[in-house]
C-alpha atoms as a PDB file:
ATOM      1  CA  UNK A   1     -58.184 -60.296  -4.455  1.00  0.00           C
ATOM      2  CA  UNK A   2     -55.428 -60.418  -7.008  1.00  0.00           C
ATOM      3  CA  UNK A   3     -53.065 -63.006  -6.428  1.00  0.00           C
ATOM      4  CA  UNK A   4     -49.482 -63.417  -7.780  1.00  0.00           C
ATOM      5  CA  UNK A   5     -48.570 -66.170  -9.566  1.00  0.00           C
ATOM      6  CA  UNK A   6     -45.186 -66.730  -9.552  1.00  0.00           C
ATOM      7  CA  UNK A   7     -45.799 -66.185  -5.656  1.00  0.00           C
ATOM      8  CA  UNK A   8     -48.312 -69.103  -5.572  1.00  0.00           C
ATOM      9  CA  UNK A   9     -46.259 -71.435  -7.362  1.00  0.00           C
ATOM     10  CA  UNK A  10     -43.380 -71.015  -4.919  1.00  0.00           C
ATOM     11  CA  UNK A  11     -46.262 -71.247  -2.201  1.00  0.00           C
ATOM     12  CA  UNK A  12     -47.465 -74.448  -3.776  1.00  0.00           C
ATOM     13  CA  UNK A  13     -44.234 -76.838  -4.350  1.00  0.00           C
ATOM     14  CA  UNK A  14     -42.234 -75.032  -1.457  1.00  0.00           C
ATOM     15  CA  UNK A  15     -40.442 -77.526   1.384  1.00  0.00           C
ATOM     16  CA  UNK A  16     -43.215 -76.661   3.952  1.00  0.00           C
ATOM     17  CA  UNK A  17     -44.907 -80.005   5.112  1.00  0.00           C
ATOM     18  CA  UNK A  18     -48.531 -79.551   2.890  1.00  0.00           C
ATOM     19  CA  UNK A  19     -51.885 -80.353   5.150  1.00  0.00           C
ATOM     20  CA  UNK A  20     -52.500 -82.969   3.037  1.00  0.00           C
ATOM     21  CA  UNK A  21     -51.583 -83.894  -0.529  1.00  0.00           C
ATOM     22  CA  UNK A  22     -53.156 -86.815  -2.736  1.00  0.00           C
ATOM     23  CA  UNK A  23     -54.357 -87.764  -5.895  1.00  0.00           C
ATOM     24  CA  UNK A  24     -58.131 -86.992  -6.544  1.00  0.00           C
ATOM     25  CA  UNK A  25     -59.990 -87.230  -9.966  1.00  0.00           C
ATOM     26  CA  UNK A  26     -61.343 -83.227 -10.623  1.00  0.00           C
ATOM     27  CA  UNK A  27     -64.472 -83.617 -13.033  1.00  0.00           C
ATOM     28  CA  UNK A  28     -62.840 -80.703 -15.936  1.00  0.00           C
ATOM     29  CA  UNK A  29     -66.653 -79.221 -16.418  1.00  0.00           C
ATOM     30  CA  UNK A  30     -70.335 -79.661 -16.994  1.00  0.00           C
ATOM     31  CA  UNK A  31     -70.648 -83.344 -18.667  1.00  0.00           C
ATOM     32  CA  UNK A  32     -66.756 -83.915 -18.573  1.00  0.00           C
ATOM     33  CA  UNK A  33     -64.384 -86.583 -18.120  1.00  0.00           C
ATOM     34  CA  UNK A  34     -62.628 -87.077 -14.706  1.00  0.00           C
ATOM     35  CA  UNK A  35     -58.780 -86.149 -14.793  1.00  0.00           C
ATOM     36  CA  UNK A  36     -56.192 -87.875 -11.842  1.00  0.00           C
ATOM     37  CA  UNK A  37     -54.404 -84.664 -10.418  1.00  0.00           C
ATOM     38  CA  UNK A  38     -52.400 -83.843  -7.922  1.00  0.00           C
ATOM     39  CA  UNK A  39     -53.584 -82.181  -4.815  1.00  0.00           C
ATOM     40  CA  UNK A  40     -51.566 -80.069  -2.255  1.00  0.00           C
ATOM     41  CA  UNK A  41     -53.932 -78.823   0.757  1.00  0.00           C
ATOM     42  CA  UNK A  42     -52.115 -75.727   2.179  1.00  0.00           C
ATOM     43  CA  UNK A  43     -53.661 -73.268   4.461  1.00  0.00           C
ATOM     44  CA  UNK A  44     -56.646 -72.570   2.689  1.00  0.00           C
ATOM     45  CA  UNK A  45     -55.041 -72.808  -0.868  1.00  0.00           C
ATOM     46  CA  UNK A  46     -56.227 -76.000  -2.625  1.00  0.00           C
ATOM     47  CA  UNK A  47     -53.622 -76.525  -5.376  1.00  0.00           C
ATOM     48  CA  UNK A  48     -53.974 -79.072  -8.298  1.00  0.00           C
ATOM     49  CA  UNK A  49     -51.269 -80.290 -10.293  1.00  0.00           C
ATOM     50  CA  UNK A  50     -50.882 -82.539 -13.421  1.00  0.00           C
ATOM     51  CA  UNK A  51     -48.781 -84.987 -11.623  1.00  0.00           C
ATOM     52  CA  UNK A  52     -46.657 -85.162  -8.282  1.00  0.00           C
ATOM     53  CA  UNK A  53     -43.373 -84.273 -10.253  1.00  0.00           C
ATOM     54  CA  UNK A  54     -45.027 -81.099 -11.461  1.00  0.00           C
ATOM     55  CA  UNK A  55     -43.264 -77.932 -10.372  1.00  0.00           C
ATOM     56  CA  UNK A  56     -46.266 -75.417 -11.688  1.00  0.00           C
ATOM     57  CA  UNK A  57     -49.783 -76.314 -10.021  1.00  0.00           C
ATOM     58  CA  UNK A  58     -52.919 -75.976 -13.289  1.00  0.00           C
ATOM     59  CA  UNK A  59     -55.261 -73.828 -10.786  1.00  0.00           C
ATOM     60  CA  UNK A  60     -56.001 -73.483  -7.088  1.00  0.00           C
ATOM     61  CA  UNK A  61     -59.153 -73.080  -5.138  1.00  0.00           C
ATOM     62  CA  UNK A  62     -59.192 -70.510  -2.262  1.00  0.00           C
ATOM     63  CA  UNK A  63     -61.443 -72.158   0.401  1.00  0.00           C
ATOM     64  CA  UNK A  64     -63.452 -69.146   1.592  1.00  0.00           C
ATOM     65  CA  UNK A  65     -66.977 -69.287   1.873  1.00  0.00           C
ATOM     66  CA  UNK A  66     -67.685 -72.706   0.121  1.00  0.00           C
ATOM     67  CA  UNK A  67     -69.122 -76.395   1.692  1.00  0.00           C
ATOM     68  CA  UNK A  68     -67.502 -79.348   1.374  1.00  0.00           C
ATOM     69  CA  UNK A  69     -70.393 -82.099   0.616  1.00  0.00           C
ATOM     70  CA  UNK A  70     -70.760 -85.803  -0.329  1.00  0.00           C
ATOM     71  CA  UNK A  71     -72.512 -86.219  -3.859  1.00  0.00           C
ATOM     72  CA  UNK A  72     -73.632 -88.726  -6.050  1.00  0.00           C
ATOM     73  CA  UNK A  73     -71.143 -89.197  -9.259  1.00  0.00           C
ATOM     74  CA  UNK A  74     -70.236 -91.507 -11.986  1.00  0.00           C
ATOM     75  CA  UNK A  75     -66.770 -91.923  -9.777  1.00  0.00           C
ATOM     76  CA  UNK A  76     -66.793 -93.655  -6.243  1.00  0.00           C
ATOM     77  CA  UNK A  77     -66.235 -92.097  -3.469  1.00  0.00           C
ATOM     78  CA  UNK A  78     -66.822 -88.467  -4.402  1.00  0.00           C
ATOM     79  CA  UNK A  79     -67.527 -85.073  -3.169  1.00  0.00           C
ATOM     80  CA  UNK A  80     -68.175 -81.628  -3.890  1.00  0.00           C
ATOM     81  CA  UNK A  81     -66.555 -78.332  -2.657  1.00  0.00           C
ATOM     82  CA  UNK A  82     -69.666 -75.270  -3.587  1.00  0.00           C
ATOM     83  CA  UNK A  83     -69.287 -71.769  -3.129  1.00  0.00           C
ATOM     84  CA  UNK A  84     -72.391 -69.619  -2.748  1.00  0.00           C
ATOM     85  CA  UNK A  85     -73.779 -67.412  -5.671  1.00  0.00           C
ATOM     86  CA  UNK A  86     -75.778 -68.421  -8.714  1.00  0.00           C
ATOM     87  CA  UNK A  87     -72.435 -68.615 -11.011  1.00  0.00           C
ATOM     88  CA  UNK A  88     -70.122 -69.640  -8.450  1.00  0.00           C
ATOM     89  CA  UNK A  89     -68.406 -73.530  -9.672  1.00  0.00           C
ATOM     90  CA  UNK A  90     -68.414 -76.316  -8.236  1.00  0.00           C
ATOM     91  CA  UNK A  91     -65.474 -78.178  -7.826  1.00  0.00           C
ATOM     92  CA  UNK A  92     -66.250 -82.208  -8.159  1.00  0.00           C
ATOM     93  CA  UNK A  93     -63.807 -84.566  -6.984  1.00  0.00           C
ATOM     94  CA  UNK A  94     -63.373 -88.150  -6.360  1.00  0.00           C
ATOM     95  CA  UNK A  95     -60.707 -89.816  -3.924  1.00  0.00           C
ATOM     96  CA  UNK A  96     -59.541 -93.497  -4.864  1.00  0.00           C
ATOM     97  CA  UNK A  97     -60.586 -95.167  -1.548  1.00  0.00           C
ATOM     98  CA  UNK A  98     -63.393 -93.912   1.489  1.00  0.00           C
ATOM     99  CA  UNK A  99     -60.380 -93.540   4.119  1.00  0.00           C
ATOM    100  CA  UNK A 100     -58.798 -91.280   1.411  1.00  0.00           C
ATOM    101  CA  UNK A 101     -62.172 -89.330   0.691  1.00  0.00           C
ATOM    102  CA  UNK A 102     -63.341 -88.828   4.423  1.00  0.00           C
ATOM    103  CA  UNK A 103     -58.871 -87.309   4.875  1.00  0.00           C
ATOM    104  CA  UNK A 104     -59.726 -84.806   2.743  1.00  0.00           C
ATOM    105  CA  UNK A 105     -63.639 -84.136   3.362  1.00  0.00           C
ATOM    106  CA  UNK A 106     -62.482 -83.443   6.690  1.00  0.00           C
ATOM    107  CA  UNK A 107     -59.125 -81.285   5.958  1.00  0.00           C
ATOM    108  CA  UNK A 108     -61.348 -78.840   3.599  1.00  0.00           C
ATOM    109  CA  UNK A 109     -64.050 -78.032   5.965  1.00  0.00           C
ATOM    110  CA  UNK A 110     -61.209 -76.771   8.198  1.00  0.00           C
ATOM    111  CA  UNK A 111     -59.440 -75.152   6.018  1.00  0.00           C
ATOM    112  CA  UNK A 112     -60.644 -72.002   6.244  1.00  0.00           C
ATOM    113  CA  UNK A 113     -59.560 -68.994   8.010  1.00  0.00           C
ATOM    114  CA  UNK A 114     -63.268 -68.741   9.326  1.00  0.00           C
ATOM    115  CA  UNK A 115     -62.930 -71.990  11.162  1.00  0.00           C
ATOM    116  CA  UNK A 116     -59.059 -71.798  12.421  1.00  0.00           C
ATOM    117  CA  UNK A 117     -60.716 -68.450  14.260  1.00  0.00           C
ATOM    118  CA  UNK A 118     -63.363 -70.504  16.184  1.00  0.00           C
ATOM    119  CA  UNK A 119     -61.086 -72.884  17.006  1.00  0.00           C
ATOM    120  CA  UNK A 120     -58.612 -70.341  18.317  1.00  0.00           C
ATOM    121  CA  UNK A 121     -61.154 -68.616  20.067  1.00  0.00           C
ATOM    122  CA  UNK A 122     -61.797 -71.975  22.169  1.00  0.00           C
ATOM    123  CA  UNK A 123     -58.663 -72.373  23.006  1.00  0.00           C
ATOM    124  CA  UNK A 124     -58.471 -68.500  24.800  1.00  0.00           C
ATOM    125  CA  UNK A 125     -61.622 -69.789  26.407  1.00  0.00           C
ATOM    126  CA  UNK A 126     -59.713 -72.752  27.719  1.00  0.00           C
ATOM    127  CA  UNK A 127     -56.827 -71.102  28.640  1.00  0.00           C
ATOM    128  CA  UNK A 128     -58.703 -68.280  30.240  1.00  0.00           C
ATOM    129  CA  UNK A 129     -60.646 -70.933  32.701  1.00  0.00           C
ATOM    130  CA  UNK A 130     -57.794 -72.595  33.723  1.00  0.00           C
ATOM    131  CA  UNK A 131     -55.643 -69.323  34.626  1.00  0.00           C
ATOM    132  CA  UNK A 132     -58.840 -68.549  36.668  1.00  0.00           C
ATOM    133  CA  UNK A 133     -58.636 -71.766  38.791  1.00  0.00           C
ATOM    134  CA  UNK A 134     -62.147 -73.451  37.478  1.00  0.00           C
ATOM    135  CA  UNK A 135     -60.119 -76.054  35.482  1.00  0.00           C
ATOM    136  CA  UNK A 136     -60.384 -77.042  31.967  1.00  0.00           C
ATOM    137  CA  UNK A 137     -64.084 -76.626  30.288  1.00  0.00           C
ATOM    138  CA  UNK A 138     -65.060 -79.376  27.517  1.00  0.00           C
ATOM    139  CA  UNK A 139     -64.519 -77.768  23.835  1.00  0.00           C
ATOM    140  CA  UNK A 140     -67.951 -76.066  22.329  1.00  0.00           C
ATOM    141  CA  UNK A 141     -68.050 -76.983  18.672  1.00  0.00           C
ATOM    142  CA  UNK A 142     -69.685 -74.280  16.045  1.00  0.00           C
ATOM    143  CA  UNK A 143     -71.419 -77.319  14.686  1.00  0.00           C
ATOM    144  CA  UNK A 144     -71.190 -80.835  16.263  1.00  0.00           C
ATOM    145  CA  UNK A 145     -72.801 -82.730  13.638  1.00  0.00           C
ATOM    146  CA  UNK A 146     -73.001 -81.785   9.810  1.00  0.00           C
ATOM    147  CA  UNK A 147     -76.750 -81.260   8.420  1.00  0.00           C
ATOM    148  CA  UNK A 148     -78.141 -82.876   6.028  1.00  0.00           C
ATOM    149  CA  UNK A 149     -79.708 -81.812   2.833  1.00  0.00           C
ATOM    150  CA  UNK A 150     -81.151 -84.237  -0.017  1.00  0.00           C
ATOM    151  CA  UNK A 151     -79.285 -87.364   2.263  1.00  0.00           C
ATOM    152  CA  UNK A 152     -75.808 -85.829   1.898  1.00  0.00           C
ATOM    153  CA  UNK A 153     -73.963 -84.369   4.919  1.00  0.00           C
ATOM    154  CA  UNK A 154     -73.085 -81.199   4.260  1.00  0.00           C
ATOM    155  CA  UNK A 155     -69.929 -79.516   6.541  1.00  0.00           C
ATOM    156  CA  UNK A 156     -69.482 -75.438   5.628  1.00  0.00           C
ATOM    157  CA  UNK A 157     -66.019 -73.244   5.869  1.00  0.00           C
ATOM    158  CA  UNK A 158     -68.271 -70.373   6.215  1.00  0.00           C
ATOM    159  CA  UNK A 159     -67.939 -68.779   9.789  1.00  0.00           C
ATOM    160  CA  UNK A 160     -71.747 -68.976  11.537  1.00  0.00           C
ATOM    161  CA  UNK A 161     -73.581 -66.074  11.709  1.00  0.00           C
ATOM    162  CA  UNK A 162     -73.825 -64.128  15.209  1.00  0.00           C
ATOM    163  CA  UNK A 163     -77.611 -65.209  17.098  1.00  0.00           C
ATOM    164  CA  UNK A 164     -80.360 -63.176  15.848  1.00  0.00           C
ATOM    165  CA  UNK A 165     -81.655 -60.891  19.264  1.00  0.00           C
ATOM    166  CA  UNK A 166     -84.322 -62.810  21.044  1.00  0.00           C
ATOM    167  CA  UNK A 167     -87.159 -62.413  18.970  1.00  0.00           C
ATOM    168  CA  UNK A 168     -90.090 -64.858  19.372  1.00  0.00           C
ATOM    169  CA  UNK A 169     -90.489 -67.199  16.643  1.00  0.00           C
ATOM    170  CA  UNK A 170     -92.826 -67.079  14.030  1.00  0.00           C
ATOM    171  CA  UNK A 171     -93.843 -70.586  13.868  1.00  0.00           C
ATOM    172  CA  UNK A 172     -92.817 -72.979  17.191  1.00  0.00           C
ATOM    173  CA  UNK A 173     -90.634 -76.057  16.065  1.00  0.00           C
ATOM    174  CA  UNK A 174     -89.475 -78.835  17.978  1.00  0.00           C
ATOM    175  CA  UNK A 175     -87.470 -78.631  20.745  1.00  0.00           C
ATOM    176  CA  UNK A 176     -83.350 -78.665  20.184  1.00  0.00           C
ATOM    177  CA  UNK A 177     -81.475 -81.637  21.361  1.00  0.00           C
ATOM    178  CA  UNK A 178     -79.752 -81.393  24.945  1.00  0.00           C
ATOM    179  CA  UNK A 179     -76.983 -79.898  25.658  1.00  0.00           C
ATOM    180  CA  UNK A 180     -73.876 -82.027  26.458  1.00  0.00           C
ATOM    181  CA  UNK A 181     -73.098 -82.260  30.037  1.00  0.00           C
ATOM    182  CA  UNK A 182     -70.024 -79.661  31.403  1.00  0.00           C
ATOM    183  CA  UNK A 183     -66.849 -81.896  32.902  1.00  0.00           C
ATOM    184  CA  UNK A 184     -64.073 -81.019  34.808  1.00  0.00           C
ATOM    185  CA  UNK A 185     -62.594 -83.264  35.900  1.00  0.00           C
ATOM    186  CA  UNK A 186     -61.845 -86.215  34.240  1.00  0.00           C
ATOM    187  CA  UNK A 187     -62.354 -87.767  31.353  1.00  0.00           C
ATOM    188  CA  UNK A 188     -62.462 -91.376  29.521  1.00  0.00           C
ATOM    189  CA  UNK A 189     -58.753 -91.696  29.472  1.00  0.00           C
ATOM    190  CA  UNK A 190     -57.217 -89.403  32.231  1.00  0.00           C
ATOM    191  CA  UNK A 191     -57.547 -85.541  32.964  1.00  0.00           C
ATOM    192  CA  UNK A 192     -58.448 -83.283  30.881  1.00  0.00           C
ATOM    193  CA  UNK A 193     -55.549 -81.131  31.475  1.00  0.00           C
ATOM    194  CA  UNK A 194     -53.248 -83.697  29.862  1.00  0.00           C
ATOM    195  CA  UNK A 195     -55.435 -84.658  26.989  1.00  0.00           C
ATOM    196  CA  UNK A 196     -54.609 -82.765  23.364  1.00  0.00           C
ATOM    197  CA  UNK A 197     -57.729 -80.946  21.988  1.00  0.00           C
ATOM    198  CA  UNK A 198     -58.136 -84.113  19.368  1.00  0.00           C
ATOM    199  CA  UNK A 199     -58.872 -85.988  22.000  1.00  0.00           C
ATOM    200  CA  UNK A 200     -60.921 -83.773  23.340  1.00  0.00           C
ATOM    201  CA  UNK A 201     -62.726 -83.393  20.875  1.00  0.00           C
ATOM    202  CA  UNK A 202     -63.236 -87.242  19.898  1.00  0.00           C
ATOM    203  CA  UNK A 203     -64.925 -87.478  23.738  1.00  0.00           C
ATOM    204  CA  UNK A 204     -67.246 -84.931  23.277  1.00  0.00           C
ATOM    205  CA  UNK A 205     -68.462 -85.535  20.244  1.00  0.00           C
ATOM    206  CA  UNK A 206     -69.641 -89.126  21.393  1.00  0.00           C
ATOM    207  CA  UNK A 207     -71.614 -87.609  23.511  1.00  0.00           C
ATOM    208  CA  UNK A 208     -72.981 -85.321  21.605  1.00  0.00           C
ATOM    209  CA  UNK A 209     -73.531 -88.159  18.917  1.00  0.00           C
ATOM    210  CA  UNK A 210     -75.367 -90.285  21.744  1.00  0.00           C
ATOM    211  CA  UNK A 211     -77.918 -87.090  22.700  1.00  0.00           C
ATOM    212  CA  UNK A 212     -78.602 -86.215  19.149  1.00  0.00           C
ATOM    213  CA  UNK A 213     -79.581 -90.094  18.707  1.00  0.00           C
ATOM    214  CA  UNK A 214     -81.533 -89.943  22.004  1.00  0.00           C
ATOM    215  CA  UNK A 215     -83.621 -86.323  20.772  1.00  0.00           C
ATOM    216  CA  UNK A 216     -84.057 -87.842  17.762  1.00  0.00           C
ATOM    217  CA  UNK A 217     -85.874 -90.599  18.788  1.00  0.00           C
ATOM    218  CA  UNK A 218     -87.564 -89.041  21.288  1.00  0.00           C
ATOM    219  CA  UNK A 219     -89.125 -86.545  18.577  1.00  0.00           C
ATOM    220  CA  UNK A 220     -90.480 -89.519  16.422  1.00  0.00           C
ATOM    221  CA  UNK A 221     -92.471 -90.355  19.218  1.00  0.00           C
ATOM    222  CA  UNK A 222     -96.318 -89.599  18.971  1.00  0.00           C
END
């Protein structure tokens, strides 16, 4: 995709409220110092600047296809976005507090265009159940909990793959966790009909915390 950039830079300083903007330290390349830029979340345009007076972002990372994970740095508080291929960079940044870090973890791995669909397409599911009298149904998340790989939780912008067809499985594995329970309604703080979709998705994903927790233990029994 070829991308303008006198278009960008208007994108990137215009008066639109940003989806979140900070400093970060950006690692410049392999075995490289840490600079303190200026970052402007929009959409899923990641621009960096050389300071928050800057009227001309240095670069900007389209967040398509990449992870957002926690690594281990020389800086605190740090994290990675990776994109998929054997020459595709890695972006390595580093916010200045963990409240700051876990704002923009979170922002990035819904940045992308991939996600914003799944999230639309719950909200036609929502809407659809209610127009058909059965009342709100609790929000299905693509992924409840990030994995984990080598201790760091991973969270992906890619859109999941569609189920394979139902083929038996090579090799049987353990058993997947429950499922969370269906409500209609009511929930911890009044009706679901009144309750944004933050909220709803803050109560759900307690309990889908509490039965991971509960599988979990239940598979490190003998």
């Amino acid at each position: 995709m070829k991308l303008n950039e006198r278009s960008l830079a208007f994108y990137a300083t215009c008066d639109a409220p940003a989806d979140n903007a900070g400093f970060l330290y950006k690692k410049g390349g392999r075995h490289a110092a840490y600079h303190r830029r200026w970052f402007v979340l929009r959409g899923n345009m990641l621009f960096y600047f050389e300071d928050a007076a800057s009227r001309e972002p240095v670069g900007v990372i389209i967040l398509e296809g990449c992870t957002v994970e926690l690594v281990e740095a020389a800086e605190e508080f740090a994290f990675a976005v990776r994109f998929a291929g054997a020459r595709a960079r890695t972006y390595v940044l580093a916010a200045e507090s963990q409240a700051a870090m876990e704002g923009w973890v979170k922002a990035l791995s819904r940045a992308s265009f991939g996600y914003l669909r799944l999230v639309v397409r719950e909200l036609e599911q929502q809407l659809a159940a209610v127009r058909a009298g059965g009342g709100p149904v609790p929000p299905r998340r693509p992924r409840a909990l990030p994995p984990k790989e080598n201790g760091c939780a991973v969270w992906s912008a890619e859109t999941p793959a569609a189920p394979a067809s139902a083929a038996p499985s090579p090799r049987p594995g353990p058993e997947p966790p429950p499922l969370p329970p269906r409500r209609r309604a009511s929930a911890p703080n009044g009706p679901l009909d009144s309750a944004s979709f933050a909220q709803l998705h803050e109560w759900y994903g307690q309990e889908v915390r509490a039965l991971r927790s509960q599988w979990l233990r239940s598979q490190a029994q003998p």
